[in-house]
N, C-alpha and C. Protein backbone atom coordinates (compact mmCIF):
# COMPACT_ATOMS: atom_id res chain seq x y z
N UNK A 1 -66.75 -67.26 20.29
CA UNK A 1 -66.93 -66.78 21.65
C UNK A 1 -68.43 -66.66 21.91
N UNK A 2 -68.59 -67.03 23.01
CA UNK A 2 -70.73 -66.97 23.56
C UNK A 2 -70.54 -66.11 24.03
N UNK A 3 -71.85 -65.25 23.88
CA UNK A 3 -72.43 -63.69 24.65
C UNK A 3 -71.86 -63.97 25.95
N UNK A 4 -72.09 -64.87 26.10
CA UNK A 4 -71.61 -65.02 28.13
C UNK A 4 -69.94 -64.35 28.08
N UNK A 5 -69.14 -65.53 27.64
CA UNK A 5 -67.66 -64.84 27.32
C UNK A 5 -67.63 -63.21 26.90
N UNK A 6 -68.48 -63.15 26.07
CA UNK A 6 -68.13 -61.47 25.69
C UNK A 6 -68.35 -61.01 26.64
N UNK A 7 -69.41 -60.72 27.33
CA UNK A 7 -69.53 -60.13 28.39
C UNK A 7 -68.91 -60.27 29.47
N UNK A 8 -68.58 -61.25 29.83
CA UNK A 8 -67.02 -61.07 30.88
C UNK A 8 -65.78 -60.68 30.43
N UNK A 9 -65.62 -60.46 29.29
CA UNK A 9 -64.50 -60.22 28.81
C UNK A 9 -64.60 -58.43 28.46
N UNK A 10 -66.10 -58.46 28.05
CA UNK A 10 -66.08 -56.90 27.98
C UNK A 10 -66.29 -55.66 29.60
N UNK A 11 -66.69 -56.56 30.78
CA UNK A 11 -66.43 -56.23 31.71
C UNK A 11 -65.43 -55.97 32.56
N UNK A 12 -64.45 -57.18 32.44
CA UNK A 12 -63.27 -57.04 32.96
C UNK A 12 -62.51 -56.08 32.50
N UNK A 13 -62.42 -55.43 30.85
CA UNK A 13 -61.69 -54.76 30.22
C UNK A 13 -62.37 -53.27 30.54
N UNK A 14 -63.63 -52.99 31.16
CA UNK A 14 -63.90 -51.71 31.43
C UNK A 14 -63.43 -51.37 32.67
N UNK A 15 -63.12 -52.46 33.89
CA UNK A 15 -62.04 -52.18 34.93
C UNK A 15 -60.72 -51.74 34.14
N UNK A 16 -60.25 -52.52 33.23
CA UNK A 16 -58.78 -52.27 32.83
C UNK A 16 -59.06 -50.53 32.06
N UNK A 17 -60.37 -50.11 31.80
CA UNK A 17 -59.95 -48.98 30.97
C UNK A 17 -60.05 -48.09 32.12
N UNK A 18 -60.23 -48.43 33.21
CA UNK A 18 -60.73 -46.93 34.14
C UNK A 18 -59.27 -47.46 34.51
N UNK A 19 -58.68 -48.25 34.37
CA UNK A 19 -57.11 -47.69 35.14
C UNK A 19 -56.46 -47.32 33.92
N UNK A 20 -56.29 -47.48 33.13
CA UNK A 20 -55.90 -46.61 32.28
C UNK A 20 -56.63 -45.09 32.30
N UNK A 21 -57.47 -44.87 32.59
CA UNK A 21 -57.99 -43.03 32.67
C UNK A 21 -56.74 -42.81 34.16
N UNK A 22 -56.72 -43.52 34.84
CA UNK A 22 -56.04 -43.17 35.49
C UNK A 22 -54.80 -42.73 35.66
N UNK A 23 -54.04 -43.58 34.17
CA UNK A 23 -52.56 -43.32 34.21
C UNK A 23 -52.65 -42.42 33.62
N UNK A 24 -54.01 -41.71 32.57
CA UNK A 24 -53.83 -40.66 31.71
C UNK A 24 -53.80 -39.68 32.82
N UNK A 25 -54.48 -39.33 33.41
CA UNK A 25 -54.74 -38.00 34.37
C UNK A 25 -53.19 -38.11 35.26
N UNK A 26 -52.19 -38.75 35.44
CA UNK A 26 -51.06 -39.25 36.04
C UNK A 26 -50.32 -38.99 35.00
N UNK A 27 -50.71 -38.29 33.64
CA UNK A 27 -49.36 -38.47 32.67
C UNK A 27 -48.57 -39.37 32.11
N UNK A 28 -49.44 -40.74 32.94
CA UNK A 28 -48.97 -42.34 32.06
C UNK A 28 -49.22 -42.56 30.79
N UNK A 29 -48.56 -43.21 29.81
CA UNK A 29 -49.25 -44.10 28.63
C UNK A 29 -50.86 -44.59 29.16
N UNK A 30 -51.64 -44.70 28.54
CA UNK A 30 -53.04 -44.83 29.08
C UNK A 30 -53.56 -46.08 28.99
N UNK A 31 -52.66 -46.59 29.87
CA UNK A 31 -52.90 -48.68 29.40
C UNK A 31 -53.02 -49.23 30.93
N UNK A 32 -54.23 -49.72 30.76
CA UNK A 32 -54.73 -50.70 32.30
C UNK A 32 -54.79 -51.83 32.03
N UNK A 33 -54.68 -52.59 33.50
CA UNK A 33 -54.79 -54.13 32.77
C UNK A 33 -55.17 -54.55 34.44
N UNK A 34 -55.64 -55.89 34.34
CA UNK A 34 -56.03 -56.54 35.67
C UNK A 34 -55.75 -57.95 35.14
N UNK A 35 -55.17 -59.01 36.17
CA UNK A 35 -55.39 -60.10 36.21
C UNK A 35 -56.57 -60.87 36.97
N UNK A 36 -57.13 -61.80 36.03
CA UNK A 36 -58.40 -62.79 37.02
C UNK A 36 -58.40 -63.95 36.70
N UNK A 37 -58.41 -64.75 38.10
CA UNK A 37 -58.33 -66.08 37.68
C UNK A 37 -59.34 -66.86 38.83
N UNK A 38 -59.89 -67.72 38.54
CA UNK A 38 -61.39 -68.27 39.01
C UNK A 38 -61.99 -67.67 39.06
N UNK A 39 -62.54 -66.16 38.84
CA UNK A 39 -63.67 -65.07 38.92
C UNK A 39 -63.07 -64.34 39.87
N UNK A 40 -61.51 -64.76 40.26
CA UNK A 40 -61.35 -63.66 41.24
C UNK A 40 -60.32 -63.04 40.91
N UNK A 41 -60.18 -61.41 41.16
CA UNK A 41 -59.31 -60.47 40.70
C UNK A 41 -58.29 -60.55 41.40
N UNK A 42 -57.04 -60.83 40.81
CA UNK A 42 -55.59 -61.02 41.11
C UNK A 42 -54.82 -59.93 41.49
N UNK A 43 -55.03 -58.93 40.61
CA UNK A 43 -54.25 -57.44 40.77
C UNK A 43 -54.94 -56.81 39.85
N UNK A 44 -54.95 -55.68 39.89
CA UNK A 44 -55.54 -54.36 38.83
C UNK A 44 -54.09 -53.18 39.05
N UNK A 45 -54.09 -52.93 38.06
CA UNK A 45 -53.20 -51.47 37.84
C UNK A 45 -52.83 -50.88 36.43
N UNK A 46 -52.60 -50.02 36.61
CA UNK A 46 -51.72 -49.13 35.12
C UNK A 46 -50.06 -48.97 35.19
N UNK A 47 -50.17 -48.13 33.90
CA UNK A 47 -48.91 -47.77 33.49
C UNK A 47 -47.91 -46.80 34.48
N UNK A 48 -47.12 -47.08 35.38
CA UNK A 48 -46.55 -46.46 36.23
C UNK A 48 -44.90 -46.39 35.85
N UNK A 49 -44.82 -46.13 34.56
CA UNK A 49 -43.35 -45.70 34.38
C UNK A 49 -42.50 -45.17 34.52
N UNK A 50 -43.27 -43.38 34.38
CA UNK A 50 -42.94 -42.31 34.52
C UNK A 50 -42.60 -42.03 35.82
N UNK A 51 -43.55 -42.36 36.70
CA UNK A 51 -43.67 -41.68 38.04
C UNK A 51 -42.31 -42.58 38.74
N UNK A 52 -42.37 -43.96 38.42
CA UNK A 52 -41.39 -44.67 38.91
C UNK A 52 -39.90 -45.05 38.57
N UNK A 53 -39.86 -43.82 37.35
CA UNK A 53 -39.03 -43.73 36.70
C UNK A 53 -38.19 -45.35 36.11
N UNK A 54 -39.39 -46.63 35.88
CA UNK A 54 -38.75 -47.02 35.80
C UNK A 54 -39.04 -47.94 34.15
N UNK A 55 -38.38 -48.56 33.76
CA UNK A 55 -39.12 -49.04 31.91
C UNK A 55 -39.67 -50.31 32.11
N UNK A 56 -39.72 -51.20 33.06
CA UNK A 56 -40.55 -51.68 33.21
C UNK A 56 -41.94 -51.68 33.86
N UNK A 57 -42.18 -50.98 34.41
CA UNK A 57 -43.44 -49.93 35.13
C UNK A 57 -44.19 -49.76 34.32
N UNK A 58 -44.59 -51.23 33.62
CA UNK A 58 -46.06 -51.28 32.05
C UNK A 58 -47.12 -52.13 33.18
N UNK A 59 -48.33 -51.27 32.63
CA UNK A 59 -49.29 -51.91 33.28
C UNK A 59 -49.03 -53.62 33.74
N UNK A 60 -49.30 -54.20 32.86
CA UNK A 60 -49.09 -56.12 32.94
C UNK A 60 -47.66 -56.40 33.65
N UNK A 61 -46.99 -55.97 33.66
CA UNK A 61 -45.80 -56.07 34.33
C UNK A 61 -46.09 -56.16 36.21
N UNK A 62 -46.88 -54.75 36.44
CA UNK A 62 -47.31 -54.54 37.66
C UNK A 62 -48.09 -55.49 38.20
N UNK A 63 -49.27 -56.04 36.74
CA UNK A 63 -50.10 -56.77 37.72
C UNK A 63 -49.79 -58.24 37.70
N UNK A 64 -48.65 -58.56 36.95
CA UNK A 64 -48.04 -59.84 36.90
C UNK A 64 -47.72 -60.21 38.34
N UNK A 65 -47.00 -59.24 39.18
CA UNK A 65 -46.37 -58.93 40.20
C UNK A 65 -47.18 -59.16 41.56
N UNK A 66 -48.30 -58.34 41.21
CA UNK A 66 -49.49 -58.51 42.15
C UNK A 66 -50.26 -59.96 42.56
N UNK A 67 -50.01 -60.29 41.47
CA UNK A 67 -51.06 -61.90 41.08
C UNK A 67 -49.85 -62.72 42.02
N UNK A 68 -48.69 -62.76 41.52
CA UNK A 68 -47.55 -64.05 42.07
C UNK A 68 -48.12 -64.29 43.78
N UNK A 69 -47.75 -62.91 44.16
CA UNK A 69 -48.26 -62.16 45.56
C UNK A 69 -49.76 -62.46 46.13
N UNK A 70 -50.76 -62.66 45.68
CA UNK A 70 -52.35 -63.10 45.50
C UNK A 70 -51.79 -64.27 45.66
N UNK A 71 -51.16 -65.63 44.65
CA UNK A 71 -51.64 -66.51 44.46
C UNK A 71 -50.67 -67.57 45.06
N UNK A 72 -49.57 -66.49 45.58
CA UNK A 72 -48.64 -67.33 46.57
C UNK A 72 -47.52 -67.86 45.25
N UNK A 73 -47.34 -67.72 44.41
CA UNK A 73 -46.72 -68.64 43.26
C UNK A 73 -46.39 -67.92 42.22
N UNK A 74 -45.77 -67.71 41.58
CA UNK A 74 -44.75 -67.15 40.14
C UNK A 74 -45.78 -68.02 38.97
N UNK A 75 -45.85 -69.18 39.24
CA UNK A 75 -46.97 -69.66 38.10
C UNK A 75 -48.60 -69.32 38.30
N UNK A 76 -49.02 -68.46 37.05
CA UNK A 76 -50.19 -68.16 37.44
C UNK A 76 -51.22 -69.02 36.30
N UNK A 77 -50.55 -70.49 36.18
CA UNK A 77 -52.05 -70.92 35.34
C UNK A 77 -53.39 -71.26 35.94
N UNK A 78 -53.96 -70.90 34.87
CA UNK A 78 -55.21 -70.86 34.84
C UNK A 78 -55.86 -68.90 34.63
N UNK A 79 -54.92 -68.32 35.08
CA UNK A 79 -55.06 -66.78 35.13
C UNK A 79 -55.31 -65.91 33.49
N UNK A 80 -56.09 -65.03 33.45
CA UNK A 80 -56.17 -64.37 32.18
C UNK A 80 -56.14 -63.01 32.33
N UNK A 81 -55.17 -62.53 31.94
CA UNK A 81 -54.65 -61.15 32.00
C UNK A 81 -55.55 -59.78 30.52
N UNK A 82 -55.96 -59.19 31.32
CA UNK A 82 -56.58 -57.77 30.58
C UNK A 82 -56.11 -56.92 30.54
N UNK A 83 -55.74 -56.68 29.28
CA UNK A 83 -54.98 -55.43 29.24
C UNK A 83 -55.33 -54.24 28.22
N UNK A 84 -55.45 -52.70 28.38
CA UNK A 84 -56.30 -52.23 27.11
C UNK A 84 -55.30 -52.25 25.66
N UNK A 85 -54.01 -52.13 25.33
CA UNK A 85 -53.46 -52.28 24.86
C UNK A 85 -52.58 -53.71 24.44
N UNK A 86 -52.26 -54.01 23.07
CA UNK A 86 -51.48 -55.30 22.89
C UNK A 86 -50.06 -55.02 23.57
N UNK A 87 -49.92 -55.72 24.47
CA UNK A 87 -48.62 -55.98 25.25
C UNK A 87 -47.18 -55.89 24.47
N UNK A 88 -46.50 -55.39 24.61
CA UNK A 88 -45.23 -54.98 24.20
C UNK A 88 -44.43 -56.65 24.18
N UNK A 89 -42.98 -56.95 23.58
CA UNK A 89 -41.82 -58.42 23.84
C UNK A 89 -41.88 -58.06 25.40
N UNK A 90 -41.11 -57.34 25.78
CA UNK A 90 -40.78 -57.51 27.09
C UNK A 90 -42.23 -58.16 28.18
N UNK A 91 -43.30 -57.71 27.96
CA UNK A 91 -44.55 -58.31 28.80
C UNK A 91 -45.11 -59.51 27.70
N UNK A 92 -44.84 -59.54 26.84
CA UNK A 92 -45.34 -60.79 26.32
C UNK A 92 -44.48 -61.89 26.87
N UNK A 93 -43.28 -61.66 26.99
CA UNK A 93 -42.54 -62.14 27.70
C UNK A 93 -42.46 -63.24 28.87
N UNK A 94 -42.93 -61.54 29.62
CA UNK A 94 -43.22 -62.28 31.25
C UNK A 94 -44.76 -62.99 31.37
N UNK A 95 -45.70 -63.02 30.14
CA UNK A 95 -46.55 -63.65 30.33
C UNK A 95 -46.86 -65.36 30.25
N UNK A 96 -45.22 -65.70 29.24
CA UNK A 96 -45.07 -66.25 28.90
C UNK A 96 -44.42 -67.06 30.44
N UNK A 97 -43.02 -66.50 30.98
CA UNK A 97 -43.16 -66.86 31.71
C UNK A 97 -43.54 -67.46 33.04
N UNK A 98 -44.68 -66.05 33.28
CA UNK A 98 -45.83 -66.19 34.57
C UNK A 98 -46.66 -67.48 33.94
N UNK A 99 -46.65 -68.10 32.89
CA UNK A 99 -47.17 -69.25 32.75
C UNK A 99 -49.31 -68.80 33.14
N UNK A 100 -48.97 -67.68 32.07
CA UNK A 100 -50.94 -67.43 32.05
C UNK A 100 -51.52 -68.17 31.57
N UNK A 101 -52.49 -68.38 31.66
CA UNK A 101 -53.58 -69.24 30.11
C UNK A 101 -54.02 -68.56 29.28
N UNK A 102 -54.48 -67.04 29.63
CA UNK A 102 -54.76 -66.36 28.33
C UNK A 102 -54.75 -64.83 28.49
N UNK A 103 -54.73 -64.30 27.68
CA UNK A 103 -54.55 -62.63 27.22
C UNK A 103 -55.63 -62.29 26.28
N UNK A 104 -56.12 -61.18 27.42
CA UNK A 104 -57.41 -60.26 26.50
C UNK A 104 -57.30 -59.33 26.12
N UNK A 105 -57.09 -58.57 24.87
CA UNK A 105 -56.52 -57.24 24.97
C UNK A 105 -57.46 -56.57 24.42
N UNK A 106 -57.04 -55.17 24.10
CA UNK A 106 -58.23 -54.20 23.46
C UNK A 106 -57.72 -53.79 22.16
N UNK A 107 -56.63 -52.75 21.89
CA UNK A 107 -56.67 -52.03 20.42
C UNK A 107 -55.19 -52.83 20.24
N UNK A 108 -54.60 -53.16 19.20
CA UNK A 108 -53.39 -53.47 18.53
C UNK A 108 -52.19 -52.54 18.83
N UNK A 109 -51.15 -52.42 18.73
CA UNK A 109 -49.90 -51.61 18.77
C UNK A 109 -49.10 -52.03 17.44
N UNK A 110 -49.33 -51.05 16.70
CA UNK A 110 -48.68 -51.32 15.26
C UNK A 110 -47.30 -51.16 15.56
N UNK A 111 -46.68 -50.39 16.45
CA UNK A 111 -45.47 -50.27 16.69
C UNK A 111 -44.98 -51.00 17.45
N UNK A 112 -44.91 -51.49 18.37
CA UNK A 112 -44.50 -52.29 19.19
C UNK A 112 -45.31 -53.60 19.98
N UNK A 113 -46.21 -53.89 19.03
CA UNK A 113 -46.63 -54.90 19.73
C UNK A 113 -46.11 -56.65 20.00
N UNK A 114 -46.05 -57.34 20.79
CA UNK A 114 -45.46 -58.74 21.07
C UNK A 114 -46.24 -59.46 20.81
N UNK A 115 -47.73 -59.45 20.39
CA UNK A 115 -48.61 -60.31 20.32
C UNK A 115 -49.01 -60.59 19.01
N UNK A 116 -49.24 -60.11 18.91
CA UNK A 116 -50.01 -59.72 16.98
C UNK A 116 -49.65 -58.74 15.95
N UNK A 117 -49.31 -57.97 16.18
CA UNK A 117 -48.92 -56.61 15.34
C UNK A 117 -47.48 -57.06 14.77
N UNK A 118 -46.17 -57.01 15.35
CA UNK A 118 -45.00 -57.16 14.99
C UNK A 118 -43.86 -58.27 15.40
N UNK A 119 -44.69 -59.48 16.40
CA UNK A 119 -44.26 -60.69 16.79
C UNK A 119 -45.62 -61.16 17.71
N UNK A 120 -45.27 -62.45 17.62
CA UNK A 120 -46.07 -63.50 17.96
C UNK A 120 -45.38 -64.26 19.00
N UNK A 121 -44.93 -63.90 20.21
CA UNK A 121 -44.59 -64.06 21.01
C UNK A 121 -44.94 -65.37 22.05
N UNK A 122 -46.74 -64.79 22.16
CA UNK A 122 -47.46 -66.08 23.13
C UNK A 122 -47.76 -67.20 22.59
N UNK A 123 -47.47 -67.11 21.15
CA UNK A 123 -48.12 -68.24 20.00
C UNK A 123 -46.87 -69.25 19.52
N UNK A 124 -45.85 -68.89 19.78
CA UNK A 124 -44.71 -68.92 19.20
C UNK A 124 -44.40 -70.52 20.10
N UNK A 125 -44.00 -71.51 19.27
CA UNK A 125 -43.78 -72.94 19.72
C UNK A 125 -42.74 -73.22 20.25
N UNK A 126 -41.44 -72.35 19.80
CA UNK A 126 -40.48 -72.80 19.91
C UNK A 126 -40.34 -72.60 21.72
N UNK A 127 -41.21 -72.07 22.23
CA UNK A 127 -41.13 -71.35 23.38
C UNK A 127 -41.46 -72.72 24.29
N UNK A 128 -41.69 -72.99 25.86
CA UNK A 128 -41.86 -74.13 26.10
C UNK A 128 -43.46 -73.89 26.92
N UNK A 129 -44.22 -72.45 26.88
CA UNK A 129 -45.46 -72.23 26.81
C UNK A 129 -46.17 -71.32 25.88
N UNK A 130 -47.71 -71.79 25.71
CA UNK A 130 -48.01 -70.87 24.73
C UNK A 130 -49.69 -70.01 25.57
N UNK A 131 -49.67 -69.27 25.42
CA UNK A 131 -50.59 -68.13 25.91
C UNK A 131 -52.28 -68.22 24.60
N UNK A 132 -53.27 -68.25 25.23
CA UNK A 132 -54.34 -68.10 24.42
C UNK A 132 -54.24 -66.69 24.22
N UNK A 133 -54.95 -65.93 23.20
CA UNK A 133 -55.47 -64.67 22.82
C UNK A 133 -56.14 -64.49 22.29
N UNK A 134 -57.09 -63.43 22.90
CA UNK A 134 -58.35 -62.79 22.76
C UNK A 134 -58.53 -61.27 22.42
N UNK A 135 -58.23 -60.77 21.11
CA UNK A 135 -58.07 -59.61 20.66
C UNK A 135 -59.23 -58.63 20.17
N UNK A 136 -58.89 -57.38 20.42
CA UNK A 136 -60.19 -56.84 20.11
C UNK A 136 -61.46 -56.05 20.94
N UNK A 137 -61.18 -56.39 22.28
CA UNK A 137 -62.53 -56.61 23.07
C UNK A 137 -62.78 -54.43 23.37
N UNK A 138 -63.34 -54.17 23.20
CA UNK A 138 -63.77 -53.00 23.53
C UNK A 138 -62.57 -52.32 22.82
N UNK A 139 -62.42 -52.43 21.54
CA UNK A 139 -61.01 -51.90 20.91
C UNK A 139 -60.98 -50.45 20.33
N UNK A 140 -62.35 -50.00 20.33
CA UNK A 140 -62.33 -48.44 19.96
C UNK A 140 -62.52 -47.71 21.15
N UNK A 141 -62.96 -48.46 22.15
CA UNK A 141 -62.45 -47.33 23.77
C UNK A 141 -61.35 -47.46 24.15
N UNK A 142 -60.69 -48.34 23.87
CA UNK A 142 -59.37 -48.57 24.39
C UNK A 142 -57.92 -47.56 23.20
N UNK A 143 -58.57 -47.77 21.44
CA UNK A 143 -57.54 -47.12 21.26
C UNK A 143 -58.11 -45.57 21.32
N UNK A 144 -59.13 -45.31 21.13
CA UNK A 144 -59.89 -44.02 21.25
C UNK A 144 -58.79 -42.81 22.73
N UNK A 145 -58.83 -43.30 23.72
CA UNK A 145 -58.17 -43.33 24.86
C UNK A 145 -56.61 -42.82 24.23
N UNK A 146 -55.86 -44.17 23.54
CA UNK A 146 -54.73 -43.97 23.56
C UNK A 146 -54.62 -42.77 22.66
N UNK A 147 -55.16 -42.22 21.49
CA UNK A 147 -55.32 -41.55 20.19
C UNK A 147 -55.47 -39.87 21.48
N UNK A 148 -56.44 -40.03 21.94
CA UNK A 148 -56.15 -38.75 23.15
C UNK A 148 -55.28 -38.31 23.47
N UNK A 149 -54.67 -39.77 24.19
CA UNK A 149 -53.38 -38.85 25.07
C UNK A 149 -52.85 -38.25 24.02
N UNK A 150 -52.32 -38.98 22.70
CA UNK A 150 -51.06 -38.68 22.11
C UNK A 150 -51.11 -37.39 21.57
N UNK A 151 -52.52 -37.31 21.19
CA UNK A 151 -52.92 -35.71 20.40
C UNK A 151 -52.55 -34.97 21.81
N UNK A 152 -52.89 -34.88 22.53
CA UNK A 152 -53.18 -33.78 23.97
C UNK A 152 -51.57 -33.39 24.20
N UNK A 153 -50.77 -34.62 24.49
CA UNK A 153 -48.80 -34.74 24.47
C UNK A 153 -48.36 -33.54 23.51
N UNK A 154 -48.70 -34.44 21.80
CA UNK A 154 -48.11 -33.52 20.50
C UNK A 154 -48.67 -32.07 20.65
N UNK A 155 -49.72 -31.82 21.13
CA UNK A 155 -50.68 -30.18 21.30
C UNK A 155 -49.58 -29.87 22.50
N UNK A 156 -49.33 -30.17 23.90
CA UNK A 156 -48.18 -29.39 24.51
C UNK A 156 -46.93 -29.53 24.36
N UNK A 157 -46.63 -30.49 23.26
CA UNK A 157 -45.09 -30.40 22.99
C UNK A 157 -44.25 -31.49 23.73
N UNK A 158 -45.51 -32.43 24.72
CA UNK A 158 -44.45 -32.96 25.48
C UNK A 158 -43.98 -34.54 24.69
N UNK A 159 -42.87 -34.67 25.52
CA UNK A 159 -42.23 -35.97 24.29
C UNK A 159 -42.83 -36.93 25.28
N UNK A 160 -43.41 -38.30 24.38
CA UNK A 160 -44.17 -39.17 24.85
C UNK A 160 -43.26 -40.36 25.24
């Protein structure tokens, strides 16, 4: 990767972390993500589960949604999705489907991750697209963040 790439990649992901502060102060999982594609921002949002009571209400989910809507089209190639967290099956999923070109993420999900951690989802051949990935990018603000909420949750008892 060239300094140039890092630095767009580490920019875009400091939009994705201020929406994640956002879902924290909202009582969300603390995961932002934005889609951009030609230099231009597709959708930005967080984790809106809770409030919307609903389980798909994961950041990338939302801004999958946003982008179709932006770009007039369900296929978003050429688009690269930021997200501070590694994306769960179910959004690796739909990334697969939204037909992205690539995924930037920040800290790993040992538990549930679709990307790297516990399946290989966007990489996976048998599939009839495959997703680039870019792991890592600002990965101690991003899990630093998540390591917060969870202590702050377990300190009031609430179930996460």
């Amino acid at each position: 990767m060239t300094d140039e790439e890092k630095q767009g990649h580490e920019h875009y992901m400091k939009i994705a972390l201020a929406e994640a502060e956002l879902a924290f102060a909202e009582g969300e999982v603390p995961v932002g993500a934005l889609l951009v594609k030609a230099g231009r921002v597709l959708g930005v949002g967080h984790n809106l589960r809770e409030a919307t009571r609903d389980p798909s209400g994961h950041a990338e989910m939302l801004v999958l949604r946003k982008g179709d809507k932006e770009s007039d089209s369900w296929r978003l190639t050429g688009a690269t999705l930021y997200v501070t967290k590694e994306p769960c099956i179910m959004c690796a999923g739909a990334m697969v489907n939204a037909r992205i070109s690539r995924l930037v993420y920040g800290c790993r999900d040992e538990k549930a991750g679709g990307v790297d951690s516990l399946y290989s989802i966007l990489q996976d051949t048998r599939l009839n697209h495959q997703v680039e990935v870019v792991s890592g990018v600002l990965e101690e603000e991003c899990a630093a963040l998540l390591r917060r909420f969870f202590r702050e949750r377990r300190q009031k008892g609430t179930p996460s």
